[in-house]
C-alpha atoms as a PDB file:
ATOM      1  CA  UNK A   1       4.592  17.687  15.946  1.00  0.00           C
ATOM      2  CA  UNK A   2       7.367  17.039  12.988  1.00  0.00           C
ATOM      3  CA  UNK A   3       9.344  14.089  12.292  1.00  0.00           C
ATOM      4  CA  UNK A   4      13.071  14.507  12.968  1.00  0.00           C
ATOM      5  CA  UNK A   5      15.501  11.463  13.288  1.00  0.00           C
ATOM      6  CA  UNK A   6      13.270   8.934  15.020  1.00  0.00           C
ATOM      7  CA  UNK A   7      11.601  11.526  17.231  1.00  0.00           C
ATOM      8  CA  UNK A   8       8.439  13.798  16.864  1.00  0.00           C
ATOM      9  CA  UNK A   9       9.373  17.618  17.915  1.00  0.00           C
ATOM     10  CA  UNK A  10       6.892  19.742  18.870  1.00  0.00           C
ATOM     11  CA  UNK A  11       8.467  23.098  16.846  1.00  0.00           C
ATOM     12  CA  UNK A  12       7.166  25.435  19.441  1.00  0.00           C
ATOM     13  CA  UNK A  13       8.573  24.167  22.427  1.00  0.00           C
ATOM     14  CA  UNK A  14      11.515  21.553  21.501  1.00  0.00           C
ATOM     15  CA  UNK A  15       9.619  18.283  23.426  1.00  0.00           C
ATOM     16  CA  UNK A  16      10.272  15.410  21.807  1.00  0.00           C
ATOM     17  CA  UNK A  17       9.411  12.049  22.241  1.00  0.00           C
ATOM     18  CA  UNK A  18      10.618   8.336  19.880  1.00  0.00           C
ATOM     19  CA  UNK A  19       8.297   8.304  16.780  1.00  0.00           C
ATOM     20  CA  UNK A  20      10.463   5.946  14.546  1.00  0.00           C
ATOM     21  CA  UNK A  21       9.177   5.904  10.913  1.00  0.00           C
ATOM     22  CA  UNK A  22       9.231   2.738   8.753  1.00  0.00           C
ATOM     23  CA  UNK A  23       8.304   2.414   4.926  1.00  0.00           C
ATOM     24  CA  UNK A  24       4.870   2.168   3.425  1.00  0.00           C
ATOM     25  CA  UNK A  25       5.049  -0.073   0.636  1.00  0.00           C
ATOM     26  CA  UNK A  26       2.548  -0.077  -2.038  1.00  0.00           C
ATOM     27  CA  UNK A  27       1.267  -3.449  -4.450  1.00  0.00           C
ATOM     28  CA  UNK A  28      -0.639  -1.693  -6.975  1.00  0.00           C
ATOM     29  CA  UNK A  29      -2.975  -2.633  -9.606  1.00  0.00           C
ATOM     30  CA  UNK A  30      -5.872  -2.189 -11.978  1.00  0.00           C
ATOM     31  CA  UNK A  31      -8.639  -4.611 -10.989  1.00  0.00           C
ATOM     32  CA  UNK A  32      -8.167  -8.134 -12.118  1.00  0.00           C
ATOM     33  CA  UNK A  33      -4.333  -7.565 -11.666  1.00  0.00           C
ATOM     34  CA  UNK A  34      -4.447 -10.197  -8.418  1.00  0.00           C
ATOM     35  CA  UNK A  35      -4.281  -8.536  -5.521  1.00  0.00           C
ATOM     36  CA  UNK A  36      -6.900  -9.979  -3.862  1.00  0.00           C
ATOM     37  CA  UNK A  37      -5.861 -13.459  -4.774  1.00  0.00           C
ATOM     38  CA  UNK A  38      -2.633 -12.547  -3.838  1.00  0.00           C
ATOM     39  CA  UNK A  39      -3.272 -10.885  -0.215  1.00  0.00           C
ATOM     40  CA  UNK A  40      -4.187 -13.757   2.668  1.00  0.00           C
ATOM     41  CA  UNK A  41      -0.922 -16.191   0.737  1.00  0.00           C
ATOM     42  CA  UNK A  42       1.176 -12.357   1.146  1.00  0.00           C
ATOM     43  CA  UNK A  43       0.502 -11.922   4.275  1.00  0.00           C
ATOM     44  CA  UNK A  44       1.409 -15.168   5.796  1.00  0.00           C
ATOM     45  CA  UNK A  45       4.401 -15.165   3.965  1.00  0.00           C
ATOM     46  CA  UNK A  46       5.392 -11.900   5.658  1.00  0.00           C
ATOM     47  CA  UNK A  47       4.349 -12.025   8.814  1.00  0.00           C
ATOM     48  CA  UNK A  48       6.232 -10.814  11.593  1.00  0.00           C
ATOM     49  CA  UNK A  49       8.204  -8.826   8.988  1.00  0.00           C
ATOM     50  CA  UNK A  50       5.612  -6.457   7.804  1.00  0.00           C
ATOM     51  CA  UNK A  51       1.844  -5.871   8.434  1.00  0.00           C
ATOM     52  CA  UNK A  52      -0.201  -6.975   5.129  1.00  0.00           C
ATOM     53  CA  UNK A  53      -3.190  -5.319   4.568  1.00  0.00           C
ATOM     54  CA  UNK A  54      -6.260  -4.405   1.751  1.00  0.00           C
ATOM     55  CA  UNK A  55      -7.048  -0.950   1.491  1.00  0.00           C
ATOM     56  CA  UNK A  56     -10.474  -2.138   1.424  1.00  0.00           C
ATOM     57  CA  UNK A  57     -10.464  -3.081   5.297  1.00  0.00           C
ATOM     58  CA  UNK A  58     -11.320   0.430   5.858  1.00  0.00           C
ATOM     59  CA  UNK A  59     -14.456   1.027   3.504  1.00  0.00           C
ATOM     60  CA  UNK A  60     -17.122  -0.391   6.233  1.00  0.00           C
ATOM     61  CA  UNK A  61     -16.165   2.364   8.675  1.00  0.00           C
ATOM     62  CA  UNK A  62     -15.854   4.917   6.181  1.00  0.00           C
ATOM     63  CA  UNK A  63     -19.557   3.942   4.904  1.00  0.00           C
ATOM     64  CA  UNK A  64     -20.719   4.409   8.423  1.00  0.00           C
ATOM     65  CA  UNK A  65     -19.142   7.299   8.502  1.00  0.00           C
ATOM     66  CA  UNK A  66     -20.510   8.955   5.470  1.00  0.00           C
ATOM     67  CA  UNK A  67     -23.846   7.953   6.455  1.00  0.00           C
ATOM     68  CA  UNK A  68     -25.071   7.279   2.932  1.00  0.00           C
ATOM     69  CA  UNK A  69     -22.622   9.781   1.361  1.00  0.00           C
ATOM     70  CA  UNK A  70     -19.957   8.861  -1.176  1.00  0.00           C
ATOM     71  CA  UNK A  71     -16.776   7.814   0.652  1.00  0.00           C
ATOM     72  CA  UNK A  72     -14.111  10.455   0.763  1.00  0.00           C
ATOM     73  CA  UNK A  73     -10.886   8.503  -0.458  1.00  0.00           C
ATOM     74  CA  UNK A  74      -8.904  10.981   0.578  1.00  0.00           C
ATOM     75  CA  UNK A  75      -9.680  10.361   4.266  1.00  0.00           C
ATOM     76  CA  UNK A  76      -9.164   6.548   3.752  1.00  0.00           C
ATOM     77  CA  UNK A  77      -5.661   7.082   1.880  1.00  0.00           C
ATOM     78  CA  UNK A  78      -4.851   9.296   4.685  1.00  0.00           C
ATOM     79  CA  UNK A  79      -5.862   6.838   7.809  1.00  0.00           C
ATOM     80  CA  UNK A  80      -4.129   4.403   6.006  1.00  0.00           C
ATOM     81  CA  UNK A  81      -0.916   6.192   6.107  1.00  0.00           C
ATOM     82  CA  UNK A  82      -1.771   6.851   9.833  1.00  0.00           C
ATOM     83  CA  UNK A  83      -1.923   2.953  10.412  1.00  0.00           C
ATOM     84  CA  UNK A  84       1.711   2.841   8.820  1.00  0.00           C
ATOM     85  CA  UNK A  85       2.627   5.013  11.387  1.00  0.00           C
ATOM     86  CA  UNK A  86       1.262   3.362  14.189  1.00  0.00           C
ATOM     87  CA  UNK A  87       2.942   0.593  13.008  1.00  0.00           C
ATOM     88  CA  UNK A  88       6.193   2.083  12.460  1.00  0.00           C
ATOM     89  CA  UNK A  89       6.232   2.828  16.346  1.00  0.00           C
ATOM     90  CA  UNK A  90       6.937  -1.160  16.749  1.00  0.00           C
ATOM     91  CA  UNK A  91       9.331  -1.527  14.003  1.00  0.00           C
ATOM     92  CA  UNK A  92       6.819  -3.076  11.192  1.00  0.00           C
ATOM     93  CA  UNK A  93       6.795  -1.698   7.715  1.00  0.00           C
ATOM     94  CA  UNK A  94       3.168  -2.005   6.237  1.00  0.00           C
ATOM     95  CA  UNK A  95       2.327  -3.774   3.077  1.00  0.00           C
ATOM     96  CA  UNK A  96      -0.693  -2.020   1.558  1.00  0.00           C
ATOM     97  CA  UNK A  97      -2.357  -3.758  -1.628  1.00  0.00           C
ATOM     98  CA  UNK A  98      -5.100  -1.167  -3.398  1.00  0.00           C
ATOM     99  CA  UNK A  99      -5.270   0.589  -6.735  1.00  0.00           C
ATOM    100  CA  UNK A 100      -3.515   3.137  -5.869  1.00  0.00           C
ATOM    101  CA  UNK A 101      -0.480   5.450  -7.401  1.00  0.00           C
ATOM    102  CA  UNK A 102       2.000   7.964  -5.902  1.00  0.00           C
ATOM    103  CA  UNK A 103      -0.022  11.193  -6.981  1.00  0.00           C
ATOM    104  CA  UNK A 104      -2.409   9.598  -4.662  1.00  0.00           C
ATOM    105  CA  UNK A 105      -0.568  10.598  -1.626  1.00  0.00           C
ATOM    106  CA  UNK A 106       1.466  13.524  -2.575  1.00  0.00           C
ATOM    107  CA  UNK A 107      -0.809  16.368  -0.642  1.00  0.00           C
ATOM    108  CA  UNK A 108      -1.138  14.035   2.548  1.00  0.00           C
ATOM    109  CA  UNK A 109       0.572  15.496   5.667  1.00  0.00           C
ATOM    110  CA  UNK A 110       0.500  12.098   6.842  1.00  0.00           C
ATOM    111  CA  UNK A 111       3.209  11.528   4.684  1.00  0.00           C
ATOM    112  CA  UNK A 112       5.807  13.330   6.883  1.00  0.00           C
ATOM    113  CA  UNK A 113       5.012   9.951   9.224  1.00  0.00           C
ATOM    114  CA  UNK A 114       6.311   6.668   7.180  1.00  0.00           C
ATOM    115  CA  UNK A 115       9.880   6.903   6.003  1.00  0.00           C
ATOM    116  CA  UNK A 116       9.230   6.526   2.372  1.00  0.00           C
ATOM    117  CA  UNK A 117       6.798   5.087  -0.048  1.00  0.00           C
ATOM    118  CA  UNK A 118       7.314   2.340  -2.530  1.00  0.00           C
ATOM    119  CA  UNK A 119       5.350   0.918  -5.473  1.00  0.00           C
ATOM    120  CA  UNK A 120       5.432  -2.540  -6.745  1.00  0.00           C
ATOM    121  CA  UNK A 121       2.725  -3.148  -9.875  1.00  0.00           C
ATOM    122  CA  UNK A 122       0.665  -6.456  -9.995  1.00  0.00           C
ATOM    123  CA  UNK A 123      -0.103  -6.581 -14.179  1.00  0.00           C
ATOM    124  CA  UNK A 124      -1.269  -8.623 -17.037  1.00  0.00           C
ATOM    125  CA  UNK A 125      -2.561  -8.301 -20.448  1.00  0.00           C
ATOM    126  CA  UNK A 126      -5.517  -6.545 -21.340  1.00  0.00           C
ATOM    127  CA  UNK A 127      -6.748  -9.515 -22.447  1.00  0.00           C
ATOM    128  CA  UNK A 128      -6.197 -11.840 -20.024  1.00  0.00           C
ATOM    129  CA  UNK A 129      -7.656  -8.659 -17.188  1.00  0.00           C
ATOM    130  CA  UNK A 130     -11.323  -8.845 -19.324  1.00  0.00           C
ATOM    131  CA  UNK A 131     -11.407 -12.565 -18.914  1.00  0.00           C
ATOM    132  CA  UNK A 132     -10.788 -11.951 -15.023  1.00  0.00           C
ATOM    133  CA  UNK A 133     -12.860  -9.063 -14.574  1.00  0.00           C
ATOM    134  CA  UNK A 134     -16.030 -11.135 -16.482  1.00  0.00           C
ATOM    135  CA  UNK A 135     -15.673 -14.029 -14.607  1.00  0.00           C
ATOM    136  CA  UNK A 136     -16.254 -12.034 -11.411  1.00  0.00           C
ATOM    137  CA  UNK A 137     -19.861 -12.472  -9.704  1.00  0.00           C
ATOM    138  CA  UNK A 138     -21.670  -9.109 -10.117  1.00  0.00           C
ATOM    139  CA  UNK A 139     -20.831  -7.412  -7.099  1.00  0.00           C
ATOM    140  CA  UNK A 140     -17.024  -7.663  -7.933  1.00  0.00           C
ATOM    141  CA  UNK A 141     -17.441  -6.533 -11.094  1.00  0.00           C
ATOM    142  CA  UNK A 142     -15.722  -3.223 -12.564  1.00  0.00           C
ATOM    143  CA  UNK A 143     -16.068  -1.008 -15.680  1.00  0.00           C
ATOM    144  CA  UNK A 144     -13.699  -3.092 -17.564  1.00  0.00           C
ATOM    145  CA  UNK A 145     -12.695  -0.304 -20.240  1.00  0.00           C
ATOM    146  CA  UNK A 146     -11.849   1.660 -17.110  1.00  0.00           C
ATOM    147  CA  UNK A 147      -9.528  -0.912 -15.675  1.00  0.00           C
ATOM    148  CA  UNK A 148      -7.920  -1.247 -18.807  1.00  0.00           C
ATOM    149  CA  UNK A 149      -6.697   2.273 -18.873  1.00  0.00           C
ATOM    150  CA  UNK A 150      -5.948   2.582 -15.543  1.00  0.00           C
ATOM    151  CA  UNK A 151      -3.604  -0.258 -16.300  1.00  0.00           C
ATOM    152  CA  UNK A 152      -1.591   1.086 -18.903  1.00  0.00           C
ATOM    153  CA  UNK A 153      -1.724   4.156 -16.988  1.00  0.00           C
ATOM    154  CA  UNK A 154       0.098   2.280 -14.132  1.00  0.00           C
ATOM    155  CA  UNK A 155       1.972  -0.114 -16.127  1.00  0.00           C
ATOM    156  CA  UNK A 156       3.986   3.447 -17.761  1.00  0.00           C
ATOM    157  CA  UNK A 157       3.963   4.657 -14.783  1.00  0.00           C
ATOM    158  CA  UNK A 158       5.062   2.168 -11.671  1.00  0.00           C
ATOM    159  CA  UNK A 159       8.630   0.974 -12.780  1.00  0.00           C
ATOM    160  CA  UNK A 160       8.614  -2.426 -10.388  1.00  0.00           C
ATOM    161  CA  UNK A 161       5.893  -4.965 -11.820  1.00  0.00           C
ATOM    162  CA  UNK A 162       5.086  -8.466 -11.411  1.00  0.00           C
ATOM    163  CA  UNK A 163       3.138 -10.299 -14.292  1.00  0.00           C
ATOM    164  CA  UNK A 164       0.558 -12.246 -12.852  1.00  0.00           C
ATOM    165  CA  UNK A 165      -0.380 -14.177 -16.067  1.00  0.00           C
ATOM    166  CA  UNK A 166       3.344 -15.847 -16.405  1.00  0.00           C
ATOM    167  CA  UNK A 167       3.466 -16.908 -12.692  1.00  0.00           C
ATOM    168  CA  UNK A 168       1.034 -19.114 -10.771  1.00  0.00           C
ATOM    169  CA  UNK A 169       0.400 -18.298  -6.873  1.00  0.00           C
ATOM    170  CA  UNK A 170       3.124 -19.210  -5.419  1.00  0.00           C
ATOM    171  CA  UNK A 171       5.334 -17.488  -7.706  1.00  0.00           C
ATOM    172  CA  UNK A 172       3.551 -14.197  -7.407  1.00  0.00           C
ATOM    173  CA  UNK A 173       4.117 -14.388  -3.525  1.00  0.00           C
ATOM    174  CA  UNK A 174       7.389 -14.914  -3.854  1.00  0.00           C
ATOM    175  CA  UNK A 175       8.395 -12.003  -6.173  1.00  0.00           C
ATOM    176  CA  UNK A 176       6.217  -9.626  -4.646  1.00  0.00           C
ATOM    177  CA  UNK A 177       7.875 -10.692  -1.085  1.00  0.00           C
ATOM    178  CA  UNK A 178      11.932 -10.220  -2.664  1.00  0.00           C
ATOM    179  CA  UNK A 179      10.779  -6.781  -3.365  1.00  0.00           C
ATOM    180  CA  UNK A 180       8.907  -6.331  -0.289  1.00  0.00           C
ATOM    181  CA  UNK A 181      12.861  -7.922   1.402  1.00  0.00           C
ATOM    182  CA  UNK A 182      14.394  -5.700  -1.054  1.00  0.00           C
ATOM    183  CA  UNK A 183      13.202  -2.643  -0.168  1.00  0.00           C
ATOM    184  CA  UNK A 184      13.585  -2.992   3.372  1.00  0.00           C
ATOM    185  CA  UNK A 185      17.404  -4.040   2.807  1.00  0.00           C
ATOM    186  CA  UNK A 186      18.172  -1.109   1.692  1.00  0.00           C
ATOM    187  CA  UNK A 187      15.496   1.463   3.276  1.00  0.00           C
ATOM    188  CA  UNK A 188      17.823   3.712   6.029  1.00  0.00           C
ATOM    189  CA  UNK A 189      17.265   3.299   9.592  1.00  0.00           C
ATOM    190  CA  UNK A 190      17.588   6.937  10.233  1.00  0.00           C
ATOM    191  CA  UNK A 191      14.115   7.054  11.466  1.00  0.00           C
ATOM    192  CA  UNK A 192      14.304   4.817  14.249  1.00  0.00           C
ATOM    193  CA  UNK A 193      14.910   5.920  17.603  1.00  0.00           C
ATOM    194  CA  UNK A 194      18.066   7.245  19.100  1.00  0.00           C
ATOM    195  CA  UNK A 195      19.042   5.866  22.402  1.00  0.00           C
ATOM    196  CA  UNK A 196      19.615   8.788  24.459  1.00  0.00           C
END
């Protein structure tokens, strides 16, 4: 089947049935950026617009999965787009926070199935991401000179950002939900479904 104006075509035979798309938007970050502090607060503040999710919700089954194996990220990235989709058939957009970055998704056929894709960077200074990242208990913690490149790598990379060092909580929430309300303003309904 192939997306085409709110409807999934079958390009053999012509059936078609409603398969509206809706955008997958993306709050990115290097570890220590926020996103976890910034999710359950996110998600309350959008609900019933969006669906609010952390990319980590799908690791468990994946571990099962790979049976002892590394995980294949790949697979997640891709039933995470598949989720959107799902989604998309009720008229949600999803909200997906992970540390993740357009190149991420660009060989993904499940891309054909959200309307478009959007980045929004949670940032803050290198210093202030070491203090984070060392106060973490030991299972949270990360390779901290890793982090730190991956965010300058994102920070020249994904244009929208929000500084989590200048704003508390409640401030964060707020900016990343006006881009979320943004976004969606101005995102086309092309992909919804014709009434026929």
């Amino acid at each position: 089947m192939e997306p085409a104006h709110g409807r999934a075509v079958c390009p053999r035979c012509g059936h078609s049935e409603a398969a509206p798309r809706e955008p997958l938007l993306v709050v990115t970050g290097a570890s220590g950026s926020g996103k976890t502090t910034v999710f359950a607060p996110l998600a309350r503040e959008l609900g019933g617009a969006a669906a609010v999710f952390d990319i980590d919700y799908l690791i468990d089954p994946f571990a099962i999965q790979a049976n002892g194996s590394a995980l294949n990220w790949k697979a997640i990235r891709a039933a995470w787009l598949s989720v959107a989709a799902g989604l998309g058939q009720s008229g949600l957009p999803t909200v997906l926070l992970g540390p993740l970055a357009p190149f991420h998704f660009e060989e993904l056929e499940q891309t054909r199935w959200v309307s478009s894709m959007h980045f929004l960077l949670l940032d803050c200074p290198d210093a202030i991401r070491r203090q984070r990242l060392e106060a973490r208990p030991p299972w949270r913690r990360r390779d901290i000179e890793e982090q730190t490149s991956w965010g300058a790598w994102l920070r020249e990379n994904i244009h929208d950002s929000v500084d989590t060092s200048r704003a508390d909580l409640d401030e964060t929430v707020r900016s990343v939900s006006a881009w979320f309300r943004s976004v969606c303003s101005v995102t086309s309904p092309q992909d919804r479904p014709r009434r026929d």
